[in-house]
Every structure is written in structure tokens, then in C-alpha cells.
C-alpha atoms as a PDB file:
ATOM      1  CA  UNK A   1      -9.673  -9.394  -0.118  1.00  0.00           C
ATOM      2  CA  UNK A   2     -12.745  -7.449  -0.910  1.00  0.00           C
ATOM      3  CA  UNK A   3     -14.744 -10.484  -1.029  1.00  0.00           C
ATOM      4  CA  UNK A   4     -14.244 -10.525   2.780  1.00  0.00           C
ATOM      5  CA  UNK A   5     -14.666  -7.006   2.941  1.00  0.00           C
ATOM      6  CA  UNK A   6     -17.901  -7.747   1.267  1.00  0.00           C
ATOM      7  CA  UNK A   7     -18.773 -10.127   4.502  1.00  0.00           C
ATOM      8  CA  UNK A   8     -18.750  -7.271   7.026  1.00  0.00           C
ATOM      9  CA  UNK A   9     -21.386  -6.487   9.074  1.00  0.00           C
ATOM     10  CA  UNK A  10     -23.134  -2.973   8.919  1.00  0.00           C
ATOM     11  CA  UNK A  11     -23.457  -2.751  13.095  1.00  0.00           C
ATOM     12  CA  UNK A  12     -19.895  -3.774  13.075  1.00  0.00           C
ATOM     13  CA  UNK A  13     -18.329  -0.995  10.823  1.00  0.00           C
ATOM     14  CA  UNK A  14     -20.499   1.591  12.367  1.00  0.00           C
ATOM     15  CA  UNK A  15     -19.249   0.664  15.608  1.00  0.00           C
ATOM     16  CA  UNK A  16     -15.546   0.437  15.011  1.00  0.00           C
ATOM     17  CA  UNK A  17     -14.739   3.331  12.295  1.00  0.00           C
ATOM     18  CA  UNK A  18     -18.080   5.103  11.763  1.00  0.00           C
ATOM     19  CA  UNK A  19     -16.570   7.766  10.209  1.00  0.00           C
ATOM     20  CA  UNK A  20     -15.237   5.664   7.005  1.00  0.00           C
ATOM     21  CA  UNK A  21     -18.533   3.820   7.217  1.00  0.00           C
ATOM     22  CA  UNK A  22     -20.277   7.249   6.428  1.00  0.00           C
ATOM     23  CA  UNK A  23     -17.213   8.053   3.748  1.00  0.00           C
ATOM     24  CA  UNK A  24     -17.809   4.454   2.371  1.00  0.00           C
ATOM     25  CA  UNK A  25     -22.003   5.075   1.832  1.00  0.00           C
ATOM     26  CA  UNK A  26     -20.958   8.313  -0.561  1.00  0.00           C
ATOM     27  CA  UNK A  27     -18.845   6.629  -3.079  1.00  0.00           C
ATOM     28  CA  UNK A  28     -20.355   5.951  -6.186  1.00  0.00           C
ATOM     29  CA  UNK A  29     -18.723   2.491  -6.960  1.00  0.00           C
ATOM     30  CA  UNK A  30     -19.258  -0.640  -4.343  1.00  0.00           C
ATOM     31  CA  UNK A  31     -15.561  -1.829  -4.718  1.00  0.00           C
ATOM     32  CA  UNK A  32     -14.629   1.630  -3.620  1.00  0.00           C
ATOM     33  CA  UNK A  33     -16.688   1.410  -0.701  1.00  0.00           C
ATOM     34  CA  UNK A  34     -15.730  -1.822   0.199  1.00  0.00           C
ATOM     35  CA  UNK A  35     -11.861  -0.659  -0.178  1.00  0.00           C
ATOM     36  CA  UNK A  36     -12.614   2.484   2.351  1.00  0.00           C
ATOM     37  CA  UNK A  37     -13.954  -0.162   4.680  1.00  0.00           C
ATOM     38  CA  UNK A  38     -11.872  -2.752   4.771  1.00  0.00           C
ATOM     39  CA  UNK A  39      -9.352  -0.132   5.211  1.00  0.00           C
ATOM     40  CA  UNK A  40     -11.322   0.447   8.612  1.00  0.00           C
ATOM     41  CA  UNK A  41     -11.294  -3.222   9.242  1.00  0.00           C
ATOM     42  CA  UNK A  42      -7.837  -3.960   9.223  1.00  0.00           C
ATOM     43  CA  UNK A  43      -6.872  -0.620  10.957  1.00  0.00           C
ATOM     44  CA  UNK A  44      -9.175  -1.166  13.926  1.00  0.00           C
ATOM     45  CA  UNK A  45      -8.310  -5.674  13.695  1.00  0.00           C
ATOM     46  CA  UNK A  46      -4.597  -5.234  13.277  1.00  0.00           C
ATOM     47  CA  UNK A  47      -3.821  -2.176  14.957  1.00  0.00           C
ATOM     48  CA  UNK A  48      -6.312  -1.554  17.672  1.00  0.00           C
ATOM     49  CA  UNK A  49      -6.801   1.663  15.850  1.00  0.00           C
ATOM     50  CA  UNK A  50      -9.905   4.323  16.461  1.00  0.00           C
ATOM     51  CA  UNK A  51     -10.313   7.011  14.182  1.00  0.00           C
ATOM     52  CA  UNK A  52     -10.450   9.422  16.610  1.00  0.00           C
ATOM     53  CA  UNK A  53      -6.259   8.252  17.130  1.00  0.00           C
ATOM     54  CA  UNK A  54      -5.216   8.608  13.901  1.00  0.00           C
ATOM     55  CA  UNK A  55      -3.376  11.840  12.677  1.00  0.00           C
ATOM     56  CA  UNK A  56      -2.609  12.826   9.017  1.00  0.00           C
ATOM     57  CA  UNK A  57       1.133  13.950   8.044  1.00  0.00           C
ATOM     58  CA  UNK A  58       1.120  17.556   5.558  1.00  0.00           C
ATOM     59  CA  UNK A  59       0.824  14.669   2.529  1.00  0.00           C
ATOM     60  CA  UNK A  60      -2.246  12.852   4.268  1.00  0.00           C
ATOM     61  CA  UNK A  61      -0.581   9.751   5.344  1.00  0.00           C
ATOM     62  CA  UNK A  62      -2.849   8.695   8.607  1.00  0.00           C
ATOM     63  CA  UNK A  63      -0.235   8.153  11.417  1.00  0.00           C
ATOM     64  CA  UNK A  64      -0.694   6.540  14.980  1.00  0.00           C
ATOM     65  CA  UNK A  65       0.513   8.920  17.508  1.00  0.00           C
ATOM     66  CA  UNK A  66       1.331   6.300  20.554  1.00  0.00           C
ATOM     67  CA  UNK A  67       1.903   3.453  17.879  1.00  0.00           C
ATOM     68  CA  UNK A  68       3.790   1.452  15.461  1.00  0.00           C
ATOM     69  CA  UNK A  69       4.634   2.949  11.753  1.00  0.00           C
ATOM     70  CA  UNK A  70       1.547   1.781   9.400  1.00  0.00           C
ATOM     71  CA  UNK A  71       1.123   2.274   5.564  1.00  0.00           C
ATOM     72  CA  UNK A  72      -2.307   0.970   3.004  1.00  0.00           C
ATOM     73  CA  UNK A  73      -3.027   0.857   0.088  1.00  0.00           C
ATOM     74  CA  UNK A  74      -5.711  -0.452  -1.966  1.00  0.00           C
ATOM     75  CA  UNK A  75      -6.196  -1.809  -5.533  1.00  0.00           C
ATOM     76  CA  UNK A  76      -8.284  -3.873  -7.543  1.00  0.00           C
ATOM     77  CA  UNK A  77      -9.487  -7.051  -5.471  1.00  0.00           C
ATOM     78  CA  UNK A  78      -7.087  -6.086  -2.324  1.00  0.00           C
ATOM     79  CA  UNK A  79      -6.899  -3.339   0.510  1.00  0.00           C
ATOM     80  CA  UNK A  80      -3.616  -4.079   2.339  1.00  0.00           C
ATOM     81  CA  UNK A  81      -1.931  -2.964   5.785  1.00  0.00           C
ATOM     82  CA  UNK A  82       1.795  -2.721   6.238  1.00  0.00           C
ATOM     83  CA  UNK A  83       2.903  -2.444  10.160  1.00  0.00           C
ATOM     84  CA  UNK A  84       6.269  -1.612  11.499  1.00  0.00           C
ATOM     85  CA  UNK A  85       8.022  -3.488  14.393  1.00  0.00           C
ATOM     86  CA  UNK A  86       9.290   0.130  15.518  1.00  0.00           C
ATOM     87  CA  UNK A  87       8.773   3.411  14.717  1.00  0.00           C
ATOM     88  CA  UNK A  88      10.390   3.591  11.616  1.00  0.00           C
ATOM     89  CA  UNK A  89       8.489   4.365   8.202  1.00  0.00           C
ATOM     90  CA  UNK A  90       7.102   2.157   5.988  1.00  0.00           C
ATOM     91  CA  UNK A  91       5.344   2.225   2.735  1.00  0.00           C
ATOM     92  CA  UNK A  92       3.300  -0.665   0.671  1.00  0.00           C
ATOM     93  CA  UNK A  93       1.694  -0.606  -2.609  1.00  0.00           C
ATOM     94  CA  UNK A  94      -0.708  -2.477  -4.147  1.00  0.00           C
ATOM     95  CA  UNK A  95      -2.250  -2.755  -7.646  1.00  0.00           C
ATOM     96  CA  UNK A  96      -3.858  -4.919 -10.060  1.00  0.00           C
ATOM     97  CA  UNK A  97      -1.637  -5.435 -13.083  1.00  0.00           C
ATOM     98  CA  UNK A  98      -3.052  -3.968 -16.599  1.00  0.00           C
ATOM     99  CA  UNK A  99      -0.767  -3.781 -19.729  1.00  0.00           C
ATOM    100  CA  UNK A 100      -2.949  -0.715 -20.689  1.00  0.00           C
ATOM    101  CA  UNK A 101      -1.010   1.475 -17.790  1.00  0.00           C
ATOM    102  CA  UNK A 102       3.008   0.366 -19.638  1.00  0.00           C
ATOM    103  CA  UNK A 103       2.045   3.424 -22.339  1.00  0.00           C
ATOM    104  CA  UNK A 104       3.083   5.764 -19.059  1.00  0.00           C
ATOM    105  CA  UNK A 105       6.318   2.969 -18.568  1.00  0.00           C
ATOM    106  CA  UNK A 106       8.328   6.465 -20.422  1.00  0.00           C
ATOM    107  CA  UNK A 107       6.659   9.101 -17.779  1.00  0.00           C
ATOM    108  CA  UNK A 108       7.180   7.189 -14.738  1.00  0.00           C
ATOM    109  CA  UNK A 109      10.719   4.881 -15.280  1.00  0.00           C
ATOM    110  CA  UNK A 110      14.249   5.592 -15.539  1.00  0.00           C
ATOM    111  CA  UNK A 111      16.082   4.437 -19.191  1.00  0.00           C
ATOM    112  CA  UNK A 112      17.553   1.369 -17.206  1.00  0.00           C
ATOM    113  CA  UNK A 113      14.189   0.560 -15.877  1.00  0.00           C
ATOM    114  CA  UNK A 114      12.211   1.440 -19.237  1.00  0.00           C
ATOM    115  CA  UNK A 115      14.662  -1.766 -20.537  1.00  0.00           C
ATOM    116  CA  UNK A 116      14.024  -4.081 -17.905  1.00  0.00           C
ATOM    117  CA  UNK A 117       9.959  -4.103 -18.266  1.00  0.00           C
ATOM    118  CA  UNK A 118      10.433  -4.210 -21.954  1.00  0.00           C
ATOM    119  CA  UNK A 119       6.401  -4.799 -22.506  1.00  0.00           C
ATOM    120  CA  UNK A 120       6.090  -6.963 -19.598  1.00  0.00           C
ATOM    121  CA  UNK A 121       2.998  -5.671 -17.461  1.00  0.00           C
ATOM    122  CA  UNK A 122       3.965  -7.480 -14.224  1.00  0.00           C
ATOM    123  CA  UNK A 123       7.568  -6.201 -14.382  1.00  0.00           C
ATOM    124  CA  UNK A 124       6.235  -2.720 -14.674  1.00  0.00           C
ATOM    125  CA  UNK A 125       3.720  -3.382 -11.873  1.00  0.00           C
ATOM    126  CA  UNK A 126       6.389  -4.437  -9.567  1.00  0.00           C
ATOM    127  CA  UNK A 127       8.500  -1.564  -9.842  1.00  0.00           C
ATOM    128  CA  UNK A 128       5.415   1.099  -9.676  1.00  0.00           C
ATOM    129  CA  UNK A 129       4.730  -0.151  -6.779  1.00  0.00           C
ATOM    130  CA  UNK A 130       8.146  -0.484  -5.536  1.00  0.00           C
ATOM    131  CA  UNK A 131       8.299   3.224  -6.662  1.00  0.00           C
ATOM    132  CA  UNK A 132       5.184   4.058  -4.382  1.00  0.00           C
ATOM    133  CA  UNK A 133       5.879   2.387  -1.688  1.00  0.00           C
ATOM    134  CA  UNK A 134       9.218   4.321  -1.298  1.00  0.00           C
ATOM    135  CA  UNK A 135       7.925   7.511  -1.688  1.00  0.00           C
ATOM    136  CA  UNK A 136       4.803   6.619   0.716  1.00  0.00           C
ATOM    137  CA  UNK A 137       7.174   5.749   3.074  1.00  0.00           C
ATOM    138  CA  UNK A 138       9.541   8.056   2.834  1.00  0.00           C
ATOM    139  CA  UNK A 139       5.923  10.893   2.764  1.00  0.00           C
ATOM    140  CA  UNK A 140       6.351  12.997  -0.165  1.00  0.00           C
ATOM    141  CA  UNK A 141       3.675  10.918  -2.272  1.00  0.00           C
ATOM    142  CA  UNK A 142       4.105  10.542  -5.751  1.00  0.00           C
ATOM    143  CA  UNK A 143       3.751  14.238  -7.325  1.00  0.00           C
ATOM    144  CA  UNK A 144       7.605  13.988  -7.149  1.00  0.00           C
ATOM    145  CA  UNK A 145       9.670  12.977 -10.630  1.00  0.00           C
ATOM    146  CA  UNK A 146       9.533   9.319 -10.224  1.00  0.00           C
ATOM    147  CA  UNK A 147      12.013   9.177 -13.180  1.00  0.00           C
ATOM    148  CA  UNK A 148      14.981  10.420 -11.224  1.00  0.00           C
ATOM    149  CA  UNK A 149      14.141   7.299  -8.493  1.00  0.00           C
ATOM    150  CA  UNK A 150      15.899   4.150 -10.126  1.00  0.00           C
ATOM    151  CA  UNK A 151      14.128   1.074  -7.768  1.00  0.00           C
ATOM    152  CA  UNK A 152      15.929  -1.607  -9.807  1.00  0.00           C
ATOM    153  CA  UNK A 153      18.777  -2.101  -6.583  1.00  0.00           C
ATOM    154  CA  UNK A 154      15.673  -3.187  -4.555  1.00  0.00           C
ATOM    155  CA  UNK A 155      15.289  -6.123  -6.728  1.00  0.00           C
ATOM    156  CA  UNK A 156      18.407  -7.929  -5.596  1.00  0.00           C
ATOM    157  CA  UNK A 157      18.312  -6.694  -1.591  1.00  0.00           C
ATOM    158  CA  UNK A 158      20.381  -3.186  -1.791  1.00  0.00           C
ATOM    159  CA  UNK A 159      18.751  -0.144  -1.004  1.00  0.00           C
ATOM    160  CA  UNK A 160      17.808   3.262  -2.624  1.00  0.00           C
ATOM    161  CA  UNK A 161      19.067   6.846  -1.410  1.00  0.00           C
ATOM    162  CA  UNK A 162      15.594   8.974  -1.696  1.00  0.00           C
ATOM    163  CA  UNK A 163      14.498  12.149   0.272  1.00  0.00           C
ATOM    164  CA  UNK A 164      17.994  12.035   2.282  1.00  0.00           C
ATOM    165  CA  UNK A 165      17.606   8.266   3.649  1.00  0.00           C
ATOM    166  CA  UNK A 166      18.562   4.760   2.000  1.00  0.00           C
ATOM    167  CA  UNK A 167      15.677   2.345   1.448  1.00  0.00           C
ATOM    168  CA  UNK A 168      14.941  -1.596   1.621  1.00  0.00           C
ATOM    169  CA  UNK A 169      12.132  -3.095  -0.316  1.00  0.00           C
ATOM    170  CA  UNK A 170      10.756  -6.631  -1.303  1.00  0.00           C
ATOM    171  CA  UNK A 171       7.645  -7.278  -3.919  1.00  0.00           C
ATOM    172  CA  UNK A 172       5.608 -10.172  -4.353  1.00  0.00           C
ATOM    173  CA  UNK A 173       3.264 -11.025  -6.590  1.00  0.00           C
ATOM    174  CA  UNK A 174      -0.689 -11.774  -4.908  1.00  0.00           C
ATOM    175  CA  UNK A 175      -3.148 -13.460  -7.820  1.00  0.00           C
ATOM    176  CA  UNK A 176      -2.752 -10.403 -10.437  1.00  0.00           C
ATOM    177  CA  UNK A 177      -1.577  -8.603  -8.382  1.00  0.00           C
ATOM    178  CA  UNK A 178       1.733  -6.794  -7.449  1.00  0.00           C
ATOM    179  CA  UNK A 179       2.269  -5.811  -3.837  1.00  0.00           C
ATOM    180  CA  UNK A 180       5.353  -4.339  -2.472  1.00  0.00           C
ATOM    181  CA  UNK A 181       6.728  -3.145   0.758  1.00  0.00           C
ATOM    182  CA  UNK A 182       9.567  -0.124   1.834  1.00  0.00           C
ATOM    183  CA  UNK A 183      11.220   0.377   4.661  1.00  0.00           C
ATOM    184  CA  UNK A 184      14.776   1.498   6.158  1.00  0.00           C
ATOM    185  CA  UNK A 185      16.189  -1.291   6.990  1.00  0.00           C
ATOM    186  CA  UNK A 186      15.817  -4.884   4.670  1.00  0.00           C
ATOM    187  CA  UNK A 187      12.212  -6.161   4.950  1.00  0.00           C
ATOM    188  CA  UNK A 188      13.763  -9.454   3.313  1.00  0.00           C
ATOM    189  CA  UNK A 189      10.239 -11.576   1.410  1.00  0.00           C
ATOM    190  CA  UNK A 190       7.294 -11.237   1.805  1.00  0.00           C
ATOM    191  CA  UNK A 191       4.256 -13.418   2.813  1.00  0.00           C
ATOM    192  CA  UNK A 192       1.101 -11.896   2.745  1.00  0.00           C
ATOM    193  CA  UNK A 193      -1.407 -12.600   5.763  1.00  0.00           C
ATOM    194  CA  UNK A 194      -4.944 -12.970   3.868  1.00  0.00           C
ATOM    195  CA  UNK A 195      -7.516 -12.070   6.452  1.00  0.00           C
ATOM    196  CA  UNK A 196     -11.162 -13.916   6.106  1.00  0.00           C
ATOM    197  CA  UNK A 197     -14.256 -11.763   7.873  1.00  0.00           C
ATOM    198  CA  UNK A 198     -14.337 -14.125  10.580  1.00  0.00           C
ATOM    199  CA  UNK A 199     -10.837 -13.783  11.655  1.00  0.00           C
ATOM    200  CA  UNK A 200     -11.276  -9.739  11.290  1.00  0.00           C
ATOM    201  CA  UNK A 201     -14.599  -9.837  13.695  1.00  0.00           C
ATOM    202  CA  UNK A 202     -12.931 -12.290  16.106  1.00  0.00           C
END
């Protein structure tokens, strides 16, 4: 939660990911900032993970060379990590539901999914982010047509054929928020680990 994010110590993020602590002190927004470093946070708590490790794919997904597969994402009052037991992709998604986003419900969702949000914000939330999690995991980001992936199947445990692989998701829903997971092989549900400052400086 940002709130925790909120909690960190300067001396600590300069130490552990200075180079997002510098990216964090340029945005314009605080929330933004604390997304960028609680981003660091949970790289460097979770993962062991240094900047200097990390590598970007062509789409700029950060990638641990001598590690497990890792995906984040951030929205609203969240930043969240995703980690791999192997080295198979993943993808998460997070966002903060807002009924002002279903007006794009026609760009963005197939005619079967279009009928199953009706004007139901969280139903729309949870496939977005079903949609981006698959394409995050599967790297091609979303400047793909998201309207020829149907993620419906992932709501009752079968997968999705995208970019020449089938895909597994789950999606849960975190205060207002929608969070879901991808990966190739079922992730089954999910139960998000909230992490408190302490617990991220231990």
C-alpha cells in the first residue's frame, strides 16, 4: 500500500535502489513517487534485487538475469509484485476501479465481453486487467488490439491462446481495487501478501 510506501525511510531508499529514488524526486505528483519507490522496495525486499541486476526486454519489462520471472504494476493506492516459482513469465495488473474508464469498454473488449460488464465498473476492471496482465506476461504490452484477446475463459480456470502460447489467470478484488495475475500454467486464487514498512525494512 502506498501508505507504507509513505513510511520509508530516505537513507533506506537511497541505499537500496538509488536510482528510482532519484526517478521518484522528479515526478510531479507524491503518489507517483511513492509508486516508483515502493516499486524499489518490494524489488530489493522480495527479490533481493539491485538495480544494477535488472535488464529491460525490447518492450521495457525489467527482467532478472540469474532469477525468478517477476512482473509490477501500480495503481491507485497499490504498487504490486508478481514472482514466479520458475522461469516462466508472468504478468499482474493492478488498478483502481472508476466507472468513468467503461466509455472505452467498446475500444478495448470483445462483443462477448462488452455483454458481460454490461455497466458494471468492477467487471470491466477485472477483465482490463486480466487483459494486461496477459499481454505483460506474454511482453508485447498493450499497443496490440486488445479486442481480438477474449479473457472471459480465464474466469472459470481455462486458458487463452495469445502471442503463440496458452495462458492461466486468476483476479481478485483488493479494497477498490482489481488485481489480476497471468501465467502459463493455472495460478489457481489469489491471496494477496500486504507488506507493512516494517516487514519491508526487516
Amino acid at each position: 500500500p502506498l501508505t507504507q510506501a509513505e513510511k520509508l525511510p530516505e537513507a533506506y531508499c537511497r541505499a537500496h535502489f538509488p536510482q528510482r529514488t532519484a526517478r521518484a524526486e522528479r515526478f510531479r505528483f507524491r503518489a507517483d513517487a511513492l509508486r516508483c519507490l515502493g516499486a524499489g522496495a518490494l524489488l530489493y525486499h522480495v527479490l533481493g534485487a539491485r538495480e544494477e541486476f535488472l535488464t529491460f526486454s525490447p518492450a521495457g519489462k525489467p527482467l532478472l538475469s540469474d532469477g525468478p520471472a517477476f512482473n509490477l504494476s501500480h495503481s491507485g493506492d497499490f504498487v504490486a509484485l508478481c514472482v514466479g516459482g520458475d522461469l516462466s513469465p508472468v504478468g499482474i495488473d493492478v488498478e483502481e476501479t472508476d466507472a468513468r474508464h467503461l466509455s472505452i469498454a467498446r475500444r478495448v473488449m470483445t462483443a462477448h465481453e462488452i455483454k458481460f460488464i454490461g455497466d458494471d465498473a468492477t467487471r470491466f476492471f477485472t477483465l482490463w486487467t486480466l487483459k494486461e496482465a496477459v499481454c505483460k506476461a506474454a511482453g508485447t504490452g498493450i499497443g496490440v488490439d486488445l479486442t481480438a484477446l477474449d479473457v472471459l475463459p480465464l474466469l472459470t480456470g481455462d486458458s487463452v491462446r495469445y502471442a503463440g502460447a496458452d495462458w492461466y489467470g486468476a483476479t481478485v478484488k483488493v479494497t477498490d481495487h482489481c488485481l489480476s495475475v497471468c501465467a502459463r500454467r493455472s495460478v489457481g486464487p489469489l491471496h494477496p501478501i500486504l507488506l507493512g514498512c516494517n516487514e519491508l525494512l526487516s
